[in-house]
Structures are given as structure tokens and as C-alpha cells.
C-alpha atoms as a PDB file:
ATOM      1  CA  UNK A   1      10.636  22.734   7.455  1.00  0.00           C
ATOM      2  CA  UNK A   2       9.439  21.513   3.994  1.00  0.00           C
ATOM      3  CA  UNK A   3       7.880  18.367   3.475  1.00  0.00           C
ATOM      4  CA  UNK A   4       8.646  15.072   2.077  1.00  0.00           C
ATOM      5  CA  UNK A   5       7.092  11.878  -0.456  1.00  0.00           C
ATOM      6  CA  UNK A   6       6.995   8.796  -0.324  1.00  0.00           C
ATOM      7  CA  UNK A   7       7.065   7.070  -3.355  1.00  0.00           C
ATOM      8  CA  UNK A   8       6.993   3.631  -5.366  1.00  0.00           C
ATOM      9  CA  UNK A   9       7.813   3.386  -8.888  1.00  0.00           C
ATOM     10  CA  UNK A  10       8.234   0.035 -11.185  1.00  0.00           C
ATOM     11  CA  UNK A  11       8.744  -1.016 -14.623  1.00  0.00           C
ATOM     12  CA  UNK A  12       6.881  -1.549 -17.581  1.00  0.00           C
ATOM     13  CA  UNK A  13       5.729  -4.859 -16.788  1.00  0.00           C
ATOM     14  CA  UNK A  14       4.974  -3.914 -13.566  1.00  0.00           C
ATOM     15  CA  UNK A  15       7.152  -6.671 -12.193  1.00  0.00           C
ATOM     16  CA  UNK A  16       9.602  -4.919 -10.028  1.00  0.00           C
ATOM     17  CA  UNK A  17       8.881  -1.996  -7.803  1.00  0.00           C
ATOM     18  CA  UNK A  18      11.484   0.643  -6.534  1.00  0.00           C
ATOM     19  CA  UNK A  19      10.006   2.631  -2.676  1.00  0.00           C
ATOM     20  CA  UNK A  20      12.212   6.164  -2.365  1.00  0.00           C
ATOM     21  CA  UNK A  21      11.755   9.360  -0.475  1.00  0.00           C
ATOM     22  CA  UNK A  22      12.324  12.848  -1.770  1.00  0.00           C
ATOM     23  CA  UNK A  23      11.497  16.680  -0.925  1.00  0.00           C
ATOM     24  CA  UNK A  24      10.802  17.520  -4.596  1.00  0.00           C
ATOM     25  CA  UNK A  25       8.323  14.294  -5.979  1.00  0.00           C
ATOM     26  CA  UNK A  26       8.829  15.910  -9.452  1.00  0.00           C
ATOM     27  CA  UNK A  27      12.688  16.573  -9.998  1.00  0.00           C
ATOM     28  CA  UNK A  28      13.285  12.746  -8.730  1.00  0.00           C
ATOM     29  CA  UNK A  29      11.014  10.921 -11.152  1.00  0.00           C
ATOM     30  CA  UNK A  30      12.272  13.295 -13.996  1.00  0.00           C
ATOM     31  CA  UNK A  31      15.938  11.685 -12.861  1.00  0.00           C
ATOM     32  CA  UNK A  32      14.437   7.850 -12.729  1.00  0.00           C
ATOM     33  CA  UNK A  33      12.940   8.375 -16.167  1.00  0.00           C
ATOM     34  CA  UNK A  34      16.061  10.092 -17.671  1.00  0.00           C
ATOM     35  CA  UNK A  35      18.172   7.783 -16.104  1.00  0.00           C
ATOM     36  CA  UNK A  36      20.593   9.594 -14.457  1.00  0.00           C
ATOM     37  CA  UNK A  37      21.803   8.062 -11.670  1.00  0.00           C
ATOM     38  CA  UNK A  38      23.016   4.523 -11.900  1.00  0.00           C
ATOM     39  CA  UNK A  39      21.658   1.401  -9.454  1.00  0.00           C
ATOM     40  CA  UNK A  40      18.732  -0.332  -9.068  1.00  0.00           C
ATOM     41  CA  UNK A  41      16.457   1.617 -10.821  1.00  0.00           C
ATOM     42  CA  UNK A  42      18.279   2.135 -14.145  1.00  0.00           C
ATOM     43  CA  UNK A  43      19.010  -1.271 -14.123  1.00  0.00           C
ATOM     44  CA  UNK A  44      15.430  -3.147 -13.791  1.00  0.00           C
ATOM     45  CA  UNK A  45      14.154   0.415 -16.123  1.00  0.00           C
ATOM     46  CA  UNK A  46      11.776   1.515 -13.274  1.00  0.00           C
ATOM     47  CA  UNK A  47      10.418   4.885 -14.806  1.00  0.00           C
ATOM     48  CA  UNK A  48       6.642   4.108 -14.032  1.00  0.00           C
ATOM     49  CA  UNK A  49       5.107   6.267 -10.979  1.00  0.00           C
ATOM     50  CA  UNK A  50       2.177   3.933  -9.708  1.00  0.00           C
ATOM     51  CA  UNK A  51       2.169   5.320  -5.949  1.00  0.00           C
ATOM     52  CA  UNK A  52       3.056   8.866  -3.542  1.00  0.00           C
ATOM     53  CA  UNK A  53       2.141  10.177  -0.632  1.00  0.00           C
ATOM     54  CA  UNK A  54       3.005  13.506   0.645  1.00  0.00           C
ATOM     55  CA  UNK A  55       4.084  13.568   4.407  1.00  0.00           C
ATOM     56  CA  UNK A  56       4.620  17.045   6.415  1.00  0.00           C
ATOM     57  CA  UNK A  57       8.012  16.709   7.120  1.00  0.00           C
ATOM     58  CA  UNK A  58      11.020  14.954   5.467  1.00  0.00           C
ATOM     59  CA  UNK A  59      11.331  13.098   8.981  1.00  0.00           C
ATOM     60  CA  UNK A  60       8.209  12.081   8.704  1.00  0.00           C
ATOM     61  CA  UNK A  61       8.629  10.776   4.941  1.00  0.00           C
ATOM     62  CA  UNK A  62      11.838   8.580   5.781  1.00  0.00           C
ATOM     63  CA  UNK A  63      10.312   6.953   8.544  1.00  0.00           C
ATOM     64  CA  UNK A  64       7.549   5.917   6.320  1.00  0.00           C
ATOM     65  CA  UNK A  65       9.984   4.797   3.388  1.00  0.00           C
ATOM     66  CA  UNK A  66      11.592   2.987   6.152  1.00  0.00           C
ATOM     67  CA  UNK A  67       8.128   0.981   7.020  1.00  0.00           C
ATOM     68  CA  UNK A  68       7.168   0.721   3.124  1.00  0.00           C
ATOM     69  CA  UNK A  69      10.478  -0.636   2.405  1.00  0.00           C
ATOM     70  CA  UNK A  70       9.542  -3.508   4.806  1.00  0.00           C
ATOM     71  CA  UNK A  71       6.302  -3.743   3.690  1.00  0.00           C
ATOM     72  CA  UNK A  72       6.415  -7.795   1.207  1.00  0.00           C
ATOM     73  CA  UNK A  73       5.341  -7.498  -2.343  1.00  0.00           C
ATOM     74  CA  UNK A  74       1.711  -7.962  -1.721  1.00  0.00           C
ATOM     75  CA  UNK A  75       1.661  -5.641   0.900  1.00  0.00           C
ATOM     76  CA  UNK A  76       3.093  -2.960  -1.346  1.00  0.00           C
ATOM     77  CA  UNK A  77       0.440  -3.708  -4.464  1.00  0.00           C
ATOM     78  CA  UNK A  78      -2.131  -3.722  -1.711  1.00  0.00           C
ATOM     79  CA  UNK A  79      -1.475  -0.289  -1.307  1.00  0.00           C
ATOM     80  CA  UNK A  80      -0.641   0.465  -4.718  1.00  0.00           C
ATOM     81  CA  UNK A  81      -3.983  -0.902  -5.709  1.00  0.00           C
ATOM     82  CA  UNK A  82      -5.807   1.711  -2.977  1.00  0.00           C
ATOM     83  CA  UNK A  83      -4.771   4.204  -4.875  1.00  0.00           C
ATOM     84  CA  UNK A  84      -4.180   3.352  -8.140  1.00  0.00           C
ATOM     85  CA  UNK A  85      -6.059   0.072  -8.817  1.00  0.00           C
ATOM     86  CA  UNK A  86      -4.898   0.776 -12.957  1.00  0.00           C
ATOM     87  CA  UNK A  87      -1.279   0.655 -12.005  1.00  0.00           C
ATOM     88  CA  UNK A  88      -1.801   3.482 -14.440  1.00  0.00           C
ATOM     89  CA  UNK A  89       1.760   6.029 -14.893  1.00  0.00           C
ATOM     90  CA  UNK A  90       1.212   8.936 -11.925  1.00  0.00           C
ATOM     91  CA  UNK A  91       3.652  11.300 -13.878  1.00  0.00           C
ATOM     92  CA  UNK A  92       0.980  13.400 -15.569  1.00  0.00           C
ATOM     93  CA  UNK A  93      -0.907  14.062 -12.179  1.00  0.00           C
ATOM     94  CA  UNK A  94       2.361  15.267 -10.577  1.00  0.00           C
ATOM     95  CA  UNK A  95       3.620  17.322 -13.592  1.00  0.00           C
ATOM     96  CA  UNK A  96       0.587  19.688 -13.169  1.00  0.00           C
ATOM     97  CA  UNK A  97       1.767  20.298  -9.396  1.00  0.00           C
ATOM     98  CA  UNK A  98       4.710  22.123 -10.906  1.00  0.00           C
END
């Protein structure tokens, strides 16, 4: 079984952010940047990758989006700011996964 990430993205401003799961981290932000599929994200232009994880299994990486998605605001820029304390774009670092 392949595995699964966990990931939150936001806007320019930084002043909405978007939690989603996926097996393949780059082929989803490609379609939040290109805007392909309509909804929340093409609406409030979230494009910006500020946070992933990678879990073992695609289980595994629900029940986590699950959690995250209950996670408040601060909670979620707590743990964006772990990571990424710039709030700086992620693409680049997952493009050179590929």
C-alpha cells in the first residue's frame, strides 16, 4: 500500500488556509495552483504550500487530515510555524521529489 500527505496550503496573504490529503503531494498542488477544480480553494486563490507531512499509509494520512482539520487557526500556524516559520511557498522543495 502506498502512502499518503497531509497537507495545508493558503493564499497570498496568508489569511486563509486550505488542510487536504493526497497519495501524489505533487500532482494535487499542480491542480490548486492551476485551478482546476472548483470550491474552496479556487475561490479564496489558495495556491501557496506552507505545510506536508508524509504518512505511511493513505489510512494513516486521512485520519490525520481528519485531526488537522479540527485543529483552530492557531493551532494550525503553530504547526505551520514548526516547520516553516517563513510561511515561505513549499512548491520548489516538493518539485525536486519528482
Amino acid at each position: 500500500m502506498k502512502g499518503g500527505y497531509v497537507y495545508i496550503i493558503t493564499n497570498k496573504n496568508n489569511t486563509v488556509l486550505y488542510t487536504g490529503v493526497t497519495s501524489n503531494l505533487y500532482a494535487r498542488i499542480n491542480q490548486h495552483r492551476d485551478g482546476v477544480n472548483p470550491g474552496f480553494t479556487k475561490r479564496y486563490n489558495c495556491k501557496k504550500l506552507v505545510y506536508w507531512e508524509f504518512l505511511e499509509t493513505i489510512t494513516s494520512a486521512i485520519h490525520r487530515e481528519k485531526r488537522l482539520k479540527k485543529y483552530t487557526r492557531l493551532m494550525k500556524e503553530n504547526l505551520i510555524n514548526q516547520m516553516n516559520p517563513e510561511w515561505d511557498d513549499l512548491y520548489d522543495s516538493i518539485e525536486e521529489m519528482q
